[in-house]
Protein backbone atom coordinates (compact mmCIF):
# COMPACT_ATOMS: atom_id res chain seq x y z
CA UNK A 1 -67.69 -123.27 -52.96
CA UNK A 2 -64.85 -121.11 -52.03
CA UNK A 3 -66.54 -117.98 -53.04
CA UNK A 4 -69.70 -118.94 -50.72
CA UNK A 5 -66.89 -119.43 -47.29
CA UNK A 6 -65.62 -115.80 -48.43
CA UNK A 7 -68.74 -114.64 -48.79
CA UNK A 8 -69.04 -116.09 -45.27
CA UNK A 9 -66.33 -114.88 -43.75
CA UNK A 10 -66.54 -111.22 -44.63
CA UNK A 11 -70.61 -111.63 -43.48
CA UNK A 12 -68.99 -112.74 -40.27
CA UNK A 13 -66.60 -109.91 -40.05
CA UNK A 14 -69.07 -107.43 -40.72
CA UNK A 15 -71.50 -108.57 -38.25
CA UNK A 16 -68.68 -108.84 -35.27
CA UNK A 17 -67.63 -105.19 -35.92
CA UNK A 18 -71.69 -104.17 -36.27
CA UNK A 19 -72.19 -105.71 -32.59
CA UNK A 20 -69.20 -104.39 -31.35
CA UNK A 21 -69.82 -101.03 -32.37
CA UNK A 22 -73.24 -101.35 -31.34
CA UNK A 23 -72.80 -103.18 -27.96
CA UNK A 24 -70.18 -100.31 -26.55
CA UNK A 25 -71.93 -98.02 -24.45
CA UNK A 26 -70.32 -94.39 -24.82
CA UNK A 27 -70.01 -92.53 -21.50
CA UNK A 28 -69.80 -88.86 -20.64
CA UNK A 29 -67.66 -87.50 -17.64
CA UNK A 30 -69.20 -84.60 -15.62
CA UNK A 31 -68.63 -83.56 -12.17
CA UNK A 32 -64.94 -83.70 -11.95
CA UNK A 33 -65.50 -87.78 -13.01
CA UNK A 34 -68.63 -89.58 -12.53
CA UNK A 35 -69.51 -91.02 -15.77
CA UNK A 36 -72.98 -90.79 -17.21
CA UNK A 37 -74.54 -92.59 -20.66
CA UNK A 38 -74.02 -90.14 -23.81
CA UNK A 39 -77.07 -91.69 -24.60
CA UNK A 40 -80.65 -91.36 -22.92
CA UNK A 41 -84.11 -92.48 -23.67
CA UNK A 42 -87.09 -91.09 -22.54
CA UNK A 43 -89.86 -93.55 -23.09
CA UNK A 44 -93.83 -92.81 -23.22
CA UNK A 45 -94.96 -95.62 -22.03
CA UNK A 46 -98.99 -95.10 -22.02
CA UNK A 47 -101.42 -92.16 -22.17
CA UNK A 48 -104.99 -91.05 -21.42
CA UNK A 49 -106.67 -88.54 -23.20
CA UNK A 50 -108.22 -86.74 -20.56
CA UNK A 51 -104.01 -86.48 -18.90
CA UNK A 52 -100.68 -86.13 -19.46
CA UNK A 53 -98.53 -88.61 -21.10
CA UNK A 54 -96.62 -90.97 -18.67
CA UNK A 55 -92.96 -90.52 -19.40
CA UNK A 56 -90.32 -92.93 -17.78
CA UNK A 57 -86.66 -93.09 -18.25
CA UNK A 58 -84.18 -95.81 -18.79
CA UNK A 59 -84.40 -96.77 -15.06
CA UNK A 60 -88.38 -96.89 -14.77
CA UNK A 61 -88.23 -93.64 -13.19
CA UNK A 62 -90.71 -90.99 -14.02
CA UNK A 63 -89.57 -88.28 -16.71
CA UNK A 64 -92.17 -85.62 -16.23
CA UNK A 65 -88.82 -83.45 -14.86
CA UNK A 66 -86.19 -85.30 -16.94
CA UNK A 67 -82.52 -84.61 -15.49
CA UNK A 68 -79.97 -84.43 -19.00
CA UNK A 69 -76.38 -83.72 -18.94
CA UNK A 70 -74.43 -81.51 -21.33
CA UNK A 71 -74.02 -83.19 -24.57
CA UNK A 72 -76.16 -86.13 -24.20
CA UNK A 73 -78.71 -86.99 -26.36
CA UNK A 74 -82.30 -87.65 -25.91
CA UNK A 75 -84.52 -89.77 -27.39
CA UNK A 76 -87.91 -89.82 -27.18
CA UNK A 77 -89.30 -93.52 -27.84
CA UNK A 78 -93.09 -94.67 -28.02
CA UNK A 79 -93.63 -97.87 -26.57
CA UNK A 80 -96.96 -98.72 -28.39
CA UNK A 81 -96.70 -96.69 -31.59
CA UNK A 82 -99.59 -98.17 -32.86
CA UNK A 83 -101.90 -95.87 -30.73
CA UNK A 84 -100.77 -92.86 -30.32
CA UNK A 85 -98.00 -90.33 -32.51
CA UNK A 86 -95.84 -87.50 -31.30
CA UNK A 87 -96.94 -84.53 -33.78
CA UNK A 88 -94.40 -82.18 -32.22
CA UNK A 89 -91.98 -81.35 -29.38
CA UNK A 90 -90.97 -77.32 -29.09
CA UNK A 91 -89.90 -75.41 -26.29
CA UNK A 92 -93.01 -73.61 -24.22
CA UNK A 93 -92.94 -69.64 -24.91
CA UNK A 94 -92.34 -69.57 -21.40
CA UNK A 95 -88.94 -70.82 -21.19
CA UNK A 96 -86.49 -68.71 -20.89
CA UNK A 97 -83.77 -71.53 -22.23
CA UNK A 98 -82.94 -73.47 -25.09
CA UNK A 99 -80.95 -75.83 -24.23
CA UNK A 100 -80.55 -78.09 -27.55
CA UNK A 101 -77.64 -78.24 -29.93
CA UNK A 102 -79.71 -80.09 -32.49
CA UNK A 103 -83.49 -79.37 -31.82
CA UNK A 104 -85.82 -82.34 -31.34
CA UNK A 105 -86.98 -83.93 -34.30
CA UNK A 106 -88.62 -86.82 -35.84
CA UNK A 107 -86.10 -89.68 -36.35
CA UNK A 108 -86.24 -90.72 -39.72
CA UNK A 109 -88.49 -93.75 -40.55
CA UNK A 110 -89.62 -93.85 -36.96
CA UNK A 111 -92.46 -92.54 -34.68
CA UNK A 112 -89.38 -91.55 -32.14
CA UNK A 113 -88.24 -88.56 -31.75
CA UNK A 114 -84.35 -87.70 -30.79
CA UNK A 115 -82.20 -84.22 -29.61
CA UNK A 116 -78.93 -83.21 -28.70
CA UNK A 117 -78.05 -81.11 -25.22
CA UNK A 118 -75.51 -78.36 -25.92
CA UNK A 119 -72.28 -78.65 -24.67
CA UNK A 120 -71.49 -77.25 -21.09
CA UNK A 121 -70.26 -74.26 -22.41
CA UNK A 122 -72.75 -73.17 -24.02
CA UNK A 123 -75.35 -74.22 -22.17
CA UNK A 124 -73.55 -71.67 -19.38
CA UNK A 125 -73.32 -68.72 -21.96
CA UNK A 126 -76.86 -69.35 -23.39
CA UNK A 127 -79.05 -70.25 -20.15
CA UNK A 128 -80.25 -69.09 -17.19
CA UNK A 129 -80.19 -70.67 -13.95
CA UNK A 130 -82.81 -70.81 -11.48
CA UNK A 131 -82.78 -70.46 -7.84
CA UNK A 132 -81.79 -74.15 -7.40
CA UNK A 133 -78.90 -73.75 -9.57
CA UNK A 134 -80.69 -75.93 -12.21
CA UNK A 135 -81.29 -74.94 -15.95
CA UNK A 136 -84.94 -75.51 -16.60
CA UNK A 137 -86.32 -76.38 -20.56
CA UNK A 138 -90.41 -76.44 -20.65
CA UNK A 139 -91.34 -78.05 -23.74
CA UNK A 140 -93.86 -79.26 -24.86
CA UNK A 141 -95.60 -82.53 -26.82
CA UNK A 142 -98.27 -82.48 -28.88
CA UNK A 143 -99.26 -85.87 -29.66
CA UNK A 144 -102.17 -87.24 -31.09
CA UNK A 145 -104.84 -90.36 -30.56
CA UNK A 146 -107.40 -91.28 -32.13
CA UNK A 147 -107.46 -88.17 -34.68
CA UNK A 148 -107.33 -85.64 -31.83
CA UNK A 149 -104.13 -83.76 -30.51
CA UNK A 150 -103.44 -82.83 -27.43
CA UNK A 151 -100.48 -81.48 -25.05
CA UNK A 152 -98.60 -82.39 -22.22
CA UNK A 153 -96.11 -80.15 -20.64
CA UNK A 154 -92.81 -81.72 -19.40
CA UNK A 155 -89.63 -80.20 -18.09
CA UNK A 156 -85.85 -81.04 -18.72
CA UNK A 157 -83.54 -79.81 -16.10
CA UNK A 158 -79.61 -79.52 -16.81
CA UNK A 159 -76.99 -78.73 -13.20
């Protein structure tokens, strides 16, 4: 009996520090203090073979042109996996700027797909800005349905 309540009570430890680790949101501070999630997700939340994918962030807001932050990380997520698959996500041979520290790639186990922005730093020595003072990435996703791929051409812009 008193091996089952230790049992229990390291169980109980465990999950407390799991939840607590996991519940934290991490933050990053740009712009002299505002604070924005280390953490993004863009979701693709339907699609139609004869279009583009529908891409929506965390806030329901569209993600076609995705606004990142140096350092964050992105995560592509499907929200109906069953249908569709993500077959790749590269950078168009158009842009002019490669803005990830770890390239996108398949998360492990999973039909979502995750990268890392570059630091500020770099992202100032390796990009180029445009007119707007934005640094553009054109990527693209090929994704397939129904034993057919196609693409969809989205943008990630970094101030």
């Amino acid at each position: 009996m008193k091996s089952i309540f230790t049992a229990f009570k390291i169980f109980s430890f465990g999950f407390f520090v799991f939840f607590a680790i996991y519940s934290c949101k991490s933050y990053l501070v740009v712009n002299g203090g505002a604070h924005v999630p280390k953490k993004v997700c863009i979701h693709v939340t339907a699609y139609d073979t004869s279009g583009p994918l529908i891409l929506m962030d965390d806030s329901s807001n569209h993600a076609d042109t995705f606004r990142a932050w140096p350092g964050q990380q992105i995560k592509w997520k499907l929200d109906d996996p069953r249908h569709h698959a993500i077959d790749s996500l590269s950078p168009k041979p158009t842009s002019k700027n490669e803005i990830f520290d770890i390239d996108p790639h398949k998360v492990f186990l999973s039909k979502s797909w995750k990268g890392i922005v570059k630091n500020q730093a770099a992202i100032q020595a390796d990009t180029v800005k445009d007119f707007y003072g934005f640094h553009n990435y054109d990527y693209k996703i090929i994704w397939d349905s129904g034993g057919s791929q196609h693409t969809f051409d989205p943008r990630i812009q970094i101030k």
